[in-house]
C-alpha atoms as a PDB file:
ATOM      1  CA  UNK A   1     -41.058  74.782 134.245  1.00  0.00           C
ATOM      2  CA  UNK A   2     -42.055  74.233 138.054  1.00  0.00           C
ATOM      3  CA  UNK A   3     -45.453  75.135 139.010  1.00  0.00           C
ATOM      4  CA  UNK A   4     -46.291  77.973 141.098  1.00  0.00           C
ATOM      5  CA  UNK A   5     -47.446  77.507 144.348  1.00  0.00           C
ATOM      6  CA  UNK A   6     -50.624  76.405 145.058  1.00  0.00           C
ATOM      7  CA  UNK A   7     -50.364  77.490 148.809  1.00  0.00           C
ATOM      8  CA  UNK A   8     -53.618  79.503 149.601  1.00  0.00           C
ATOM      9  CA  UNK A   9     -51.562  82.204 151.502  1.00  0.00           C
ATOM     10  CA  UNK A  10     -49.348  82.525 148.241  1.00  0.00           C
ATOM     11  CA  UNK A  11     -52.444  83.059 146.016  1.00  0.00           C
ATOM     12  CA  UNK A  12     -54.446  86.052 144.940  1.00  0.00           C
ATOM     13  CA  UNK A  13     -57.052  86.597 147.229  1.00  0.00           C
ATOM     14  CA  UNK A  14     -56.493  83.746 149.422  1.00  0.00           C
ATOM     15  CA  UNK A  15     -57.261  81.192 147.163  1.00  0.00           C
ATOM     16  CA  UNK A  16     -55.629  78.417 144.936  1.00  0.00           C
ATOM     17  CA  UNK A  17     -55.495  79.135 141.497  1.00  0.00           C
ATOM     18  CA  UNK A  18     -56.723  75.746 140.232  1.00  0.00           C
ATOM     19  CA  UNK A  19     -55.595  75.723 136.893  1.00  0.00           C
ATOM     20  CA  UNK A  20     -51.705  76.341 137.208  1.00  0.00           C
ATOM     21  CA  UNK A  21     -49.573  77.151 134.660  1.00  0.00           C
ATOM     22  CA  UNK A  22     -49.478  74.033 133.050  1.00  0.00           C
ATOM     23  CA  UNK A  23     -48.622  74.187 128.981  1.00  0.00           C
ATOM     24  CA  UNK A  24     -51.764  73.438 128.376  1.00  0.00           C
ATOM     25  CA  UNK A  25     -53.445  76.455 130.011  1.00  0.00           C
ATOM     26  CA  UNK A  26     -51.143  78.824 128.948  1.00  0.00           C
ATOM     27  CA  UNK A  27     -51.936  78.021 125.553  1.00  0.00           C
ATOM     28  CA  UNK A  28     -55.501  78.574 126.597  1.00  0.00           C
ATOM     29  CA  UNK A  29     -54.573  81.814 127.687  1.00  0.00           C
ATOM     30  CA  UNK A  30     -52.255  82.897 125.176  1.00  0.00           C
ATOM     31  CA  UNK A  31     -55.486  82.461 122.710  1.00  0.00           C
ATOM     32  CA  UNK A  32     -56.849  85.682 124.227  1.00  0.00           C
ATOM     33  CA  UNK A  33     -57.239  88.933 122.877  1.00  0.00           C
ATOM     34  CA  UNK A  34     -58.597  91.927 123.463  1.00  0.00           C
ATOM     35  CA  UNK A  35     -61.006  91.615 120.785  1.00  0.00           C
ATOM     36  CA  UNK A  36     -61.988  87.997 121.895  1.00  0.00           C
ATOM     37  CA  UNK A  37     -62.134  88.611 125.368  1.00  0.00           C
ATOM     38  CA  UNK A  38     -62.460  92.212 126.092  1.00  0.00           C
ATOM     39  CA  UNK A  39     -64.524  93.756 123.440  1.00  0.00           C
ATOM     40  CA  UNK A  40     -67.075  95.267 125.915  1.00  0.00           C
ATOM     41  CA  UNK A  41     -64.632  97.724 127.263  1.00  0.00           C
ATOM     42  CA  UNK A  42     -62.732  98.290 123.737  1.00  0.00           C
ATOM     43  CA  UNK A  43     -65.338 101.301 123.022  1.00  0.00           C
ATOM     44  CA  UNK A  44     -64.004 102.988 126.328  1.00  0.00           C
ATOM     45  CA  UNK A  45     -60.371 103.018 125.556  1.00  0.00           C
ATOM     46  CA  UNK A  46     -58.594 106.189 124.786  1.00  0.00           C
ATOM     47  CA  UNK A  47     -55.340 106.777 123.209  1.00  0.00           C
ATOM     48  CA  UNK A  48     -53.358 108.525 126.387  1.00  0.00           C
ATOM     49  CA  UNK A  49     -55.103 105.903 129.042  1.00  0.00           C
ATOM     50  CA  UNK A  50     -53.108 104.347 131.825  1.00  0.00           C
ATOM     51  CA  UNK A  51     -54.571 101.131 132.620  1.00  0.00           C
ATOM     52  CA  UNK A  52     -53.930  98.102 134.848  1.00  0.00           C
ATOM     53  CA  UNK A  53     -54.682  94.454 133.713  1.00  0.00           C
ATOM     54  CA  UNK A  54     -54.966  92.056 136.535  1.00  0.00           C
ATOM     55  CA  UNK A  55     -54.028  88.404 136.459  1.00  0.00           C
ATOM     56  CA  UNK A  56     -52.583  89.070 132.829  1.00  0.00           C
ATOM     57  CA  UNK A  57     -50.890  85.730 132.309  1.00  0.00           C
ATOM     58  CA  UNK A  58     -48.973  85.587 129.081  1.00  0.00           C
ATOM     59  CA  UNK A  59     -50.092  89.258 128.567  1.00  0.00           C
ATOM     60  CA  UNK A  60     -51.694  88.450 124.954  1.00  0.00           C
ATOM     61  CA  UNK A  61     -54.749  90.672 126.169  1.00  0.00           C
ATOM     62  CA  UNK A  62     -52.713  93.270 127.851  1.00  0.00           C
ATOM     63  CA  UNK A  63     -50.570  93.700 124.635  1.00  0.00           C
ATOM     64  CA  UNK A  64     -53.309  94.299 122.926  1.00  0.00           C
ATOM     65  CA  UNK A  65     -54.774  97.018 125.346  1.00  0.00           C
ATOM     66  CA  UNK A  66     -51.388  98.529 125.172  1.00  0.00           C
ATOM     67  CA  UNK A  67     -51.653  98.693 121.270  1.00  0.00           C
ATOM     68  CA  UNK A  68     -54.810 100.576 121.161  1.00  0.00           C
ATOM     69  CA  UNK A  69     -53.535 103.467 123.895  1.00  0.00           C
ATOM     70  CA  UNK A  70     -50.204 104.029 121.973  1.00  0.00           C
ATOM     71  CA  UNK A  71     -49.535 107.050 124.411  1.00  0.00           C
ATOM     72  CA  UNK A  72     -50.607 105.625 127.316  1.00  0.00           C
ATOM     73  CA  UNK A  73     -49.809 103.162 129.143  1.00  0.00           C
ATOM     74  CA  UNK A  74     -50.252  99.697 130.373  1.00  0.00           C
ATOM     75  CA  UNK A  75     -49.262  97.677 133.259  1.00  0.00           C
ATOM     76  CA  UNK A  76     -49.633  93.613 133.805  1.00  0.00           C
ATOM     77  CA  UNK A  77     -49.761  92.174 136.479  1.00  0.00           C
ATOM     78  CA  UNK A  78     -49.906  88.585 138.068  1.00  0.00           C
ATOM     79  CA  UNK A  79     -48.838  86.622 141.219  1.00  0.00           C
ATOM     80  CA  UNK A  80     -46.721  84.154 139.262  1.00  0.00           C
ATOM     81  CA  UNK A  81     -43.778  85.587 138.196  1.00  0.00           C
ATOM     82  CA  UNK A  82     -42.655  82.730 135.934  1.00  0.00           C
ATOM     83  CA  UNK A  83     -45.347  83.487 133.700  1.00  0.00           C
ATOM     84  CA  UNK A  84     -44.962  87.268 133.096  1.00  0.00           C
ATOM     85  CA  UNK A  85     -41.317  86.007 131.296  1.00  0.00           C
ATOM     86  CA  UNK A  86     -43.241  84.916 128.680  1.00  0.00           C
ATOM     87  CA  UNK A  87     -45.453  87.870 128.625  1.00  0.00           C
ATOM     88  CA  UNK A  88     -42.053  90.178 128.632  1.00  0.00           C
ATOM     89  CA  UNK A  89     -40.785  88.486 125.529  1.00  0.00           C
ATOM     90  CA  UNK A  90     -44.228  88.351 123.544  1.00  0.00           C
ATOM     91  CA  UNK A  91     -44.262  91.841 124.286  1.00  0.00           C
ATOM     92  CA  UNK A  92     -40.969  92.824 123.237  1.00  0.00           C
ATOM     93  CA  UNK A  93     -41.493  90.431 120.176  1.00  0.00           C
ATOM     94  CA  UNK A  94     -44.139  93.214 119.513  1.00  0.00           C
ATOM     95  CA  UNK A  95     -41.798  95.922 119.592  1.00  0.00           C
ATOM     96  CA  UNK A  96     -44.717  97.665 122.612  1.00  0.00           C
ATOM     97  CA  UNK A  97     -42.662 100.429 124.616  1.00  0.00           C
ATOM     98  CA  UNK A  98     -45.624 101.382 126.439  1.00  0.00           C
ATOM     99  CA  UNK A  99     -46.111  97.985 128.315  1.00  0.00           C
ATOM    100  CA  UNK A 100     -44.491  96.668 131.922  1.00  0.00           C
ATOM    101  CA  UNK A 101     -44.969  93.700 133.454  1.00  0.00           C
ATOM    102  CA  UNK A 102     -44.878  92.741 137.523  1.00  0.00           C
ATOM    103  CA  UNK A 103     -45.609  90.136 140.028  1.00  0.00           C
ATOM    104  CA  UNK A 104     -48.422  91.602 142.765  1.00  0.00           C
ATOM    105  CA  UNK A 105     -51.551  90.847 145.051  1.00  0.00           C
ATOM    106  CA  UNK A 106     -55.036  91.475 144.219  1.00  0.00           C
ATOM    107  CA  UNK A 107     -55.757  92.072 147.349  1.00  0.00           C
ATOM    108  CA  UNK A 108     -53.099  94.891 147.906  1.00  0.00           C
ATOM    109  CA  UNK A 109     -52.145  96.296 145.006  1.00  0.00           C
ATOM    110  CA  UNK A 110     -48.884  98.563 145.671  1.00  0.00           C
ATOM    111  CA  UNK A 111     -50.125 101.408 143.542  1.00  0.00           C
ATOM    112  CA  UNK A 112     -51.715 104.918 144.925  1.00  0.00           C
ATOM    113  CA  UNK A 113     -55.031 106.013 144.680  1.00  0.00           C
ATOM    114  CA  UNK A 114     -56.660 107.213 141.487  1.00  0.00           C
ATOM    115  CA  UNK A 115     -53.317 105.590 139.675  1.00  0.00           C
ATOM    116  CA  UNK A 116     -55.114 104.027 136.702  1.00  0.00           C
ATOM    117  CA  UNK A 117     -58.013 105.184 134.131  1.00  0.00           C
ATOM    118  CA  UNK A 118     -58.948 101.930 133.747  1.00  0.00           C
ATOM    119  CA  UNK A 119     -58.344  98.525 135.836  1.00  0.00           C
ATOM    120  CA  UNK A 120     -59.400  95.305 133.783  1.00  0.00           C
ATOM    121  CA  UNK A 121     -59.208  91.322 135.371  1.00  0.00           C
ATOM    122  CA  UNK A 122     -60.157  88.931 132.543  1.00  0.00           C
ATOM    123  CA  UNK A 123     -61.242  85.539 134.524  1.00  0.00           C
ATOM    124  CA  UNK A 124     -59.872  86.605 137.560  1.00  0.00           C
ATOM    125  CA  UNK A 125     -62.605  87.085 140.018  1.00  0.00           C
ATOM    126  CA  UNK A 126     -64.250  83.347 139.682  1.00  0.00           C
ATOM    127  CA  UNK A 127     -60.718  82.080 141.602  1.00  0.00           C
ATOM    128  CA  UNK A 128     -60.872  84.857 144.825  1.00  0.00           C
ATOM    129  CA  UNK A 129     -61.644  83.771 148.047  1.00  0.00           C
ATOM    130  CA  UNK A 130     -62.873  87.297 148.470  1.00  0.00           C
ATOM    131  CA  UNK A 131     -63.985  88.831 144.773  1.00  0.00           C
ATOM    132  CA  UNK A 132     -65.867  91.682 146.616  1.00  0.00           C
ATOM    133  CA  UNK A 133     -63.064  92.925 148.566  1.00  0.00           C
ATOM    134  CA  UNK A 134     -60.890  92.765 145.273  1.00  0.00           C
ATOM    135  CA  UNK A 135     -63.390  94.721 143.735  1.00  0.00           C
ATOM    136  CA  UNK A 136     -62.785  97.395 146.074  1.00  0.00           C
ATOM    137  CA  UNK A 137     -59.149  97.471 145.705  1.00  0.00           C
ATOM    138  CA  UNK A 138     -59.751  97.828 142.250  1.00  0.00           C
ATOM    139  CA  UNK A 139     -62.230 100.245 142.812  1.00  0.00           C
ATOM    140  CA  UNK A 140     -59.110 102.246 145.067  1.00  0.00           C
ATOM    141  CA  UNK A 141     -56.792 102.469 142.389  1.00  0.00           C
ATOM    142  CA  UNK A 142     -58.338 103.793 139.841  1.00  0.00           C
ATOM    143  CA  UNK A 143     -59.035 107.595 139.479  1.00  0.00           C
ATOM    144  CA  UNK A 144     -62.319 109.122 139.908  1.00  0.00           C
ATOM    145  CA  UNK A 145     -64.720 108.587 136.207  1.00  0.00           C
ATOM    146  CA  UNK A 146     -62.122 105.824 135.384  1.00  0.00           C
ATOM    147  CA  UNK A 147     -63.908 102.536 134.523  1.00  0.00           C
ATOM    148  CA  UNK A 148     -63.292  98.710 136.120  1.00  0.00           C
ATOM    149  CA  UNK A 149     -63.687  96.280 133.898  1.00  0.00           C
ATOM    150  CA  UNK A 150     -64.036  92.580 135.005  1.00  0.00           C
ATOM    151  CA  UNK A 151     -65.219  89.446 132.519  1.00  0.00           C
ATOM    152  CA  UNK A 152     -65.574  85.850 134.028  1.00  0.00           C
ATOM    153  CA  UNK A 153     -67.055  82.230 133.371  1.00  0.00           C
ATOM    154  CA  UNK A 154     -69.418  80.496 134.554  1.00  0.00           C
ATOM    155  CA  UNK A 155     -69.718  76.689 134.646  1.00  0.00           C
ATOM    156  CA  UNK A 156     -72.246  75.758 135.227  1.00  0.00           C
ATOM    157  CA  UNK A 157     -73.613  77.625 131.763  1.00  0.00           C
ATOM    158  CA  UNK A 158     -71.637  75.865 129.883  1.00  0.00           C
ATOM    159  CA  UNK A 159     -73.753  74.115 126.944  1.00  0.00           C
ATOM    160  CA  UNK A 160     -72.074  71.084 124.399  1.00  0.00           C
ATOM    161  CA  UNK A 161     -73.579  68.553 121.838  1.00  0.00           C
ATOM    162  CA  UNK A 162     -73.507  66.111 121.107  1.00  0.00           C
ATOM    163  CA  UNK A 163     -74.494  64.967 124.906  1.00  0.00           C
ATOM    164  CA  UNK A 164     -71.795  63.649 126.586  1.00  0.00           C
ATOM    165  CA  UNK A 165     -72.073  61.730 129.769  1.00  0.00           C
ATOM    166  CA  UNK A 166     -68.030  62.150 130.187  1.00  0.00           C
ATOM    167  CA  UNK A 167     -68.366  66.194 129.813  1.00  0.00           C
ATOM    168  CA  UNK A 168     -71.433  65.821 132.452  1.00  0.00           C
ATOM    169  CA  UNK A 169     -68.915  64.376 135.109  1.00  0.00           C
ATOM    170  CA  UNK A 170     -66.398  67.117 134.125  1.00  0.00           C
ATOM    171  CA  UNK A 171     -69.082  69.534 134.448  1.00  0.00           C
ATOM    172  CA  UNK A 172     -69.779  68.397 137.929  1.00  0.00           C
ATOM    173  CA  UNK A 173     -66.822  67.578 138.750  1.00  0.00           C
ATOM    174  CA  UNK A 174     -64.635  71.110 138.204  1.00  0.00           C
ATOM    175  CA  UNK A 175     -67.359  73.324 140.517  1.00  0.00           C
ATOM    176  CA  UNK A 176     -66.150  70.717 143.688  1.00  0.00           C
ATOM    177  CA  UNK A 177     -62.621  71.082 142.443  1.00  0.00           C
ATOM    178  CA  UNK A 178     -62.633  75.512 141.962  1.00  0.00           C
ATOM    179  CA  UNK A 179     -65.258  75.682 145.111  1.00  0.00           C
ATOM    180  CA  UNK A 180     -62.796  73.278 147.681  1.00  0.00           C
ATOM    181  CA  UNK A 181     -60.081  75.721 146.580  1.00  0.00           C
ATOM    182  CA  UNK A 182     -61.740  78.985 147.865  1.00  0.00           C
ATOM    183  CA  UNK A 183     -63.295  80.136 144.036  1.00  0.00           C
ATOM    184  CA  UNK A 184     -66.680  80.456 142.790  1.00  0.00           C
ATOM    185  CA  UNK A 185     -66.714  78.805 139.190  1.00  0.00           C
ATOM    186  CA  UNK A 186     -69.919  80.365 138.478  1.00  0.00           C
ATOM    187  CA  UNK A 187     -68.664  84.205 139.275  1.00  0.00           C
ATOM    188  CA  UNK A 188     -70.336  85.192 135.368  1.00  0.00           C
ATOM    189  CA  UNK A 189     -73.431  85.461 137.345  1.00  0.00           C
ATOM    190  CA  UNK A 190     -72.720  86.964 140.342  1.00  0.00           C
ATOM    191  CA  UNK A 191     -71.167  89.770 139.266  1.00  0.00           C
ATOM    192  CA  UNK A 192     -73.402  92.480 139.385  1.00  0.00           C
ATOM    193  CA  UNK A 193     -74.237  91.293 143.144  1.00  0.00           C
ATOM    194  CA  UNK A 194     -70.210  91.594 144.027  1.00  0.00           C
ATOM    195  CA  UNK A 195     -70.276  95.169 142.148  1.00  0.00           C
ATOM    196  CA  UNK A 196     -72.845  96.208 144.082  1.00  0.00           C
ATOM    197  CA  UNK A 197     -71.469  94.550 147.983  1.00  0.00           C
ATOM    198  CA  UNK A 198     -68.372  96.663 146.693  1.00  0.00           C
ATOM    199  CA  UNK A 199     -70.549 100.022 146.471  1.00  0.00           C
ATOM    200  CA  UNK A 200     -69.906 100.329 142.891  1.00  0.00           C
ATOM    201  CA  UNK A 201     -73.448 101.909 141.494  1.00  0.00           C
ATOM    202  CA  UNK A 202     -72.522 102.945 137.943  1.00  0.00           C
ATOM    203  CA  UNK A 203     -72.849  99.730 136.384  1.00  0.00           C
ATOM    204  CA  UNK A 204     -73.088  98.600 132.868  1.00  0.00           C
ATOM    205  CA  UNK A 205     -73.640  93.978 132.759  1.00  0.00           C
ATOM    206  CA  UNK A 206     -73.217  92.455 129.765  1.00  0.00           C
ATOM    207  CA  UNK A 207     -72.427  89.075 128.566  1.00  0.00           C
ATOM    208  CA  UNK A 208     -70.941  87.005 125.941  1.00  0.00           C
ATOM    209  CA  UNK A 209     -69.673  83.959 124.864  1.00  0.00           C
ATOM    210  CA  UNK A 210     -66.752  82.098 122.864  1.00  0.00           C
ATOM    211  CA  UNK A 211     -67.860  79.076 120.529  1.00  0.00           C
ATOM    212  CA  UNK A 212     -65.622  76.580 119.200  1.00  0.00           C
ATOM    213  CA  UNK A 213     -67.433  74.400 116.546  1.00  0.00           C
ATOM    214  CA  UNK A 214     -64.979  74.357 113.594  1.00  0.00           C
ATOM    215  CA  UNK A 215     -63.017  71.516 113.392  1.00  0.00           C
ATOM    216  CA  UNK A 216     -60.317  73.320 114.082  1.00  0.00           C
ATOM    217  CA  UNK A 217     -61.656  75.131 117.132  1.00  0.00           C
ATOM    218  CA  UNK A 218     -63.251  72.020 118.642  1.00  0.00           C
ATOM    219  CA  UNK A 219     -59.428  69.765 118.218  1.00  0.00           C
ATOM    220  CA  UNK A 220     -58.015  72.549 119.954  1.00  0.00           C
ATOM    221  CA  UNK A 221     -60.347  73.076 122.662  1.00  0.00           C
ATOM    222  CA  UNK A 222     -61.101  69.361 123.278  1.00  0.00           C
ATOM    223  CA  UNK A 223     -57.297  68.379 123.235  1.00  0.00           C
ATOM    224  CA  UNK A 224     -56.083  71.274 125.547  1.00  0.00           C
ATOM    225  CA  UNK A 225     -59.079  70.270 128.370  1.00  0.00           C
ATOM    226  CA  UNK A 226     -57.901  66.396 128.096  1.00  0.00           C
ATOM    227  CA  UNK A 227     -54.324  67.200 128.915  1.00  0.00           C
ATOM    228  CA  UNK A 228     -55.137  69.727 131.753  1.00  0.00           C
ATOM    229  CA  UNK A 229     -57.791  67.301 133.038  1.00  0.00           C
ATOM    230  CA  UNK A 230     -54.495  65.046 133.325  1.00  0.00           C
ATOM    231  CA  UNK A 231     -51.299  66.398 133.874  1.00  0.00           C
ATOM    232  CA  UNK A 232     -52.227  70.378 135.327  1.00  0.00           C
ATOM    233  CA  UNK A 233     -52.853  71.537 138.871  1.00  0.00           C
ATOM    234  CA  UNK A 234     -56.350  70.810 138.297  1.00  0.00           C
ATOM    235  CA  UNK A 235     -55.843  67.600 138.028  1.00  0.00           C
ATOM    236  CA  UNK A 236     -53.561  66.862 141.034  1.00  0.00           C
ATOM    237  CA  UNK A 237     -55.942  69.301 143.123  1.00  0.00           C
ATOM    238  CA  UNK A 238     -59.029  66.698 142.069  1.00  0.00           C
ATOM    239  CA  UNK A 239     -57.479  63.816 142.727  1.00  0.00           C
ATOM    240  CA  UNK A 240     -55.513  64.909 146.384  1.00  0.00           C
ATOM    241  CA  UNK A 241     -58.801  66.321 147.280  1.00  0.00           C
ATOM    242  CA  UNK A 242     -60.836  63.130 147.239  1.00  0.00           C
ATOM    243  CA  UNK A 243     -63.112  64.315 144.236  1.00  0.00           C
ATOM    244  CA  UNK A 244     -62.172  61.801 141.928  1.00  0.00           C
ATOM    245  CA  UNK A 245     -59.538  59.432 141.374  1.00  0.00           C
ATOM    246  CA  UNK A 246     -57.097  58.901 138.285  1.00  0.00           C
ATOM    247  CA  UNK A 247     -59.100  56.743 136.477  1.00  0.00           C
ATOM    248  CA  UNK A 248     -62.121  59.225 136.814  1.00  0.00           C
ATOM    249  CA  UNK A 249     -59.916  61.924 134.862  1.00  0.00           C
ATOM    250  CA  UNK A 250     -58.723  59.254 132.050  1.00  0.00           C
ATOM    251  CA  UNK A 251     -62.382  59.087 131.717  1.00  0.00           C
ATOM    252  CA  UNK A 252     -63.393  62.221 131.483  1.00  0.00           C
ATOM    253  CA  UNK A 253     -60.335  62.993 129.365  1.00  0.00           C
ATOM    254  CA  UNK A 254     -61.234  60.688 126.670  1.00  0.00           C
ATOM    255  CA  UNK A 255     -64.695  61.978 126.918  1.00  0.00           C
ATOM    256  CA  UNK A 256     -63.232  65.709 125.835  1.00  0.00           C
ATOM    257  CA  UNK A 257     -61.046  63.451 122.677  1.00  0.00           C
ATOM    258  CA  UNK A 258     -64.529  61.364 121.489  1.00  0.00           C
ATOM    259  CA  UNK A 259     -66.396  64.962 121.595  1.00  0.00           C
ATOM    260  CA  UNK A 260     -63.564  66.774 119.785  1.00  0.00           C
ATOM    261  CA  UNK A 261     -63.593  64.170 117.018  1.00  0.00           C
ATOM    262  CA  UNK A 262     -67.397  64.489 116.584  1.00  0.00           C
ATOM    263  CA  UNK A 263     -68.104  66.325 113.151  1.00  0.00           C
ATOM    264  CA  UNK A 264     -71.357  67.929 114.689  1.00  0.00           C
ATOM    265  CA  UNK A 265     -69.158  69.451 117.955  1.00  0.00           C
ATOM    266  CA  UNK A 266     -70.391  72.496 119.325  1.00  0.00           C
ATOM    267  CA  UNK A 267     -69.401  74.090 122.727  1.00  0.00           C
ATOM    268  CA  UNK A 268     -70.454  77.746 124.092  1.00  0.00           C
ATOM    269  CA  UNK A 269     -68.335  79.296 126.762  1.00  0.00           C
ATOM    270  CA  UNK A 270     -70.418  82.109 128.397  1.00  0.00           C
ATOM    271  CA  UNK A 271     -69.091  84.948 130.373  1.00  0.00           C
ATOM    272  CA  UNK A 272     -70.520  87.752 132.165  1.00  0.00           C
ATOM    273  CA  UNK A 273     -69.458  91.319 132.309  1.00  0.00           C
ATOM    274  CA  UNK A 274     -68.990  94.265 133.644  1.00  0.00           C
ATOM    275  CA  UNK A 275     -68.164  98.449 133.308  1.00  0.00           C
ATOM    276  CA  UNK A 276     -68.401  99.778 136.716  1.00  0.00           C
ATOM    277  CA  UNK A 277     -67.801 103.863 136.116  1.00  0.00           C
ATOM    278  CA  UNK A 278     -66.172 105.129 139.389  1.00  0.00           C
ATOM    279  CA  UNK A 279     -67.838 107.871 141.281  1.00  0.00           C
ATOM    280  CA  UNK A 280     -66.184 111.152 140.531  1.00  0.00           C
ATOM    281  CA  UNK A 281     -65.160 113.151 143.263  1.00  0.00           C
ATOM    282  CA  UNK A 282     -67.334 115.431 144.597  1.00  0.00           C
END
């Protein structure tokens, strides 16, 4: 399957998505689930809620959402339409009626006002050139008491042992990759700040963190970051860029295989989040 375009004017806020859609993100991504990745806003949900999920990828999350508002209903959406034909079938595999899938822009969503009760972007905001005006759009779509709910990384918070000088270079090495393409890899952080620039006061930050330190857990994780440190958009984005060169990336991918294979492995994945409750109308 091609890659989508990497043109900035083609991507979600004006910047690249650096990952792509290689294989081995989407099985990344397909990993997700609400209850892995959303579980701060789970408490919220209601059973007749229309919500929006932004940047849904493979749509494991947004399945999920649409399971637990049986009559509601859910929209996904992402810029790369190749993806959301794997969403459509894992949802139909499912059996979800309440559940659509389609291609659209962050930055203009094609929805009314007040459409949604709740609009959700899981690692979205960390790859916008502008994550505050997104915010707002958000912010314009959904109705007045209706909750945003946005989750993201951050980088440079990442912890690992044992110490690896390999996973230091990746470490250093992905912020110059995600910041040269118009992101902010360490958006966990900063999003309270963005909430606020976007005049949202209600606000509820949290954060939390996946682990992988079974040795199950750590294969997977170590394996899927040494084949999209070499063959994703990532990879060609690092290299064309002049932040590394191929023989930096073999390195740092055999760094991610001799830290997987380590029986003492441990890596934390923070995130930070946020409920913004939307002003209701006076």
């Amino acid at each position: 399957m091609p890659e989508p375009s990497t043109d900035p004017k083609e991507r979600p806020g004006g910047a690249v998505y650096v990952h792509g859609h290689h294989e081995s993100v989407l099985r990344s991504h397909s990993w997700r689930t609400a209850a892995n990745s959303a579980a701060y806003l789970l408490p919220e949900l209601r059973p007749s809620m229309r919500i929006l999920d932004i940047g849904c990828g493979p749509g494991t999350i947004t399945a999920d959402l649409a399971a637990l508002v049986p009559q509601g209903r859910v929209t996904g959406l992402d810029p790369a339409g190749s993806v959301l034909e794997r969403a459509r079938s894992m949802a139909a595999q499912r059996g979800l009626d309440n559940l659509e899938f389609t291609t659209g822009d962050v930055r203009a969503l094609d929805f009314p006002d007040g459409s949604f009760d709740a609009v959700h972007a899981h690692q979205v905001l960390q790859h916008l050139a502008d994550p505050v005006g997104a915010l707002r759009e958000m912010r314009r779509v959904c109705r007045p008491g209706g909750l945003i709910a946005v989750r993201d990384g951050d980088y440079a918070a990442m912890h690992w042992y044992p110490l690896s000088p390999g996973l230091d270079e990746w470490q250093r090495l992905y912020p110059r990759v995600a910041r040269a393409s118009g992101g902010e890899p360490d958006a966990g952080r900063r999003l309270l700040s963005w909430a606020r620039c976007a005049g949202l006061t209600d606000v509820t930050a949290t954060a939390s963190a996946w682990c992988y330190a079974t040795p199950a857990d750590r294969a997977w994780w170590s394996e899927l970051w040494a084949e999209r440190t070499l063959a994703s958009s990532y990879a060609r984005l690092a290299v064309e860029g002049g932040h590394t060169d191929r023989a930096g990336l073999e390195r740092i991918a055999e760094a991610w295989r001799e830290w997987g294979r380590h029986p003492d492995a441990w890596f934390s994945v923070p995130s930070g989040e946020l409920l913004c409750r939307v002003p209701s109308a006076n």
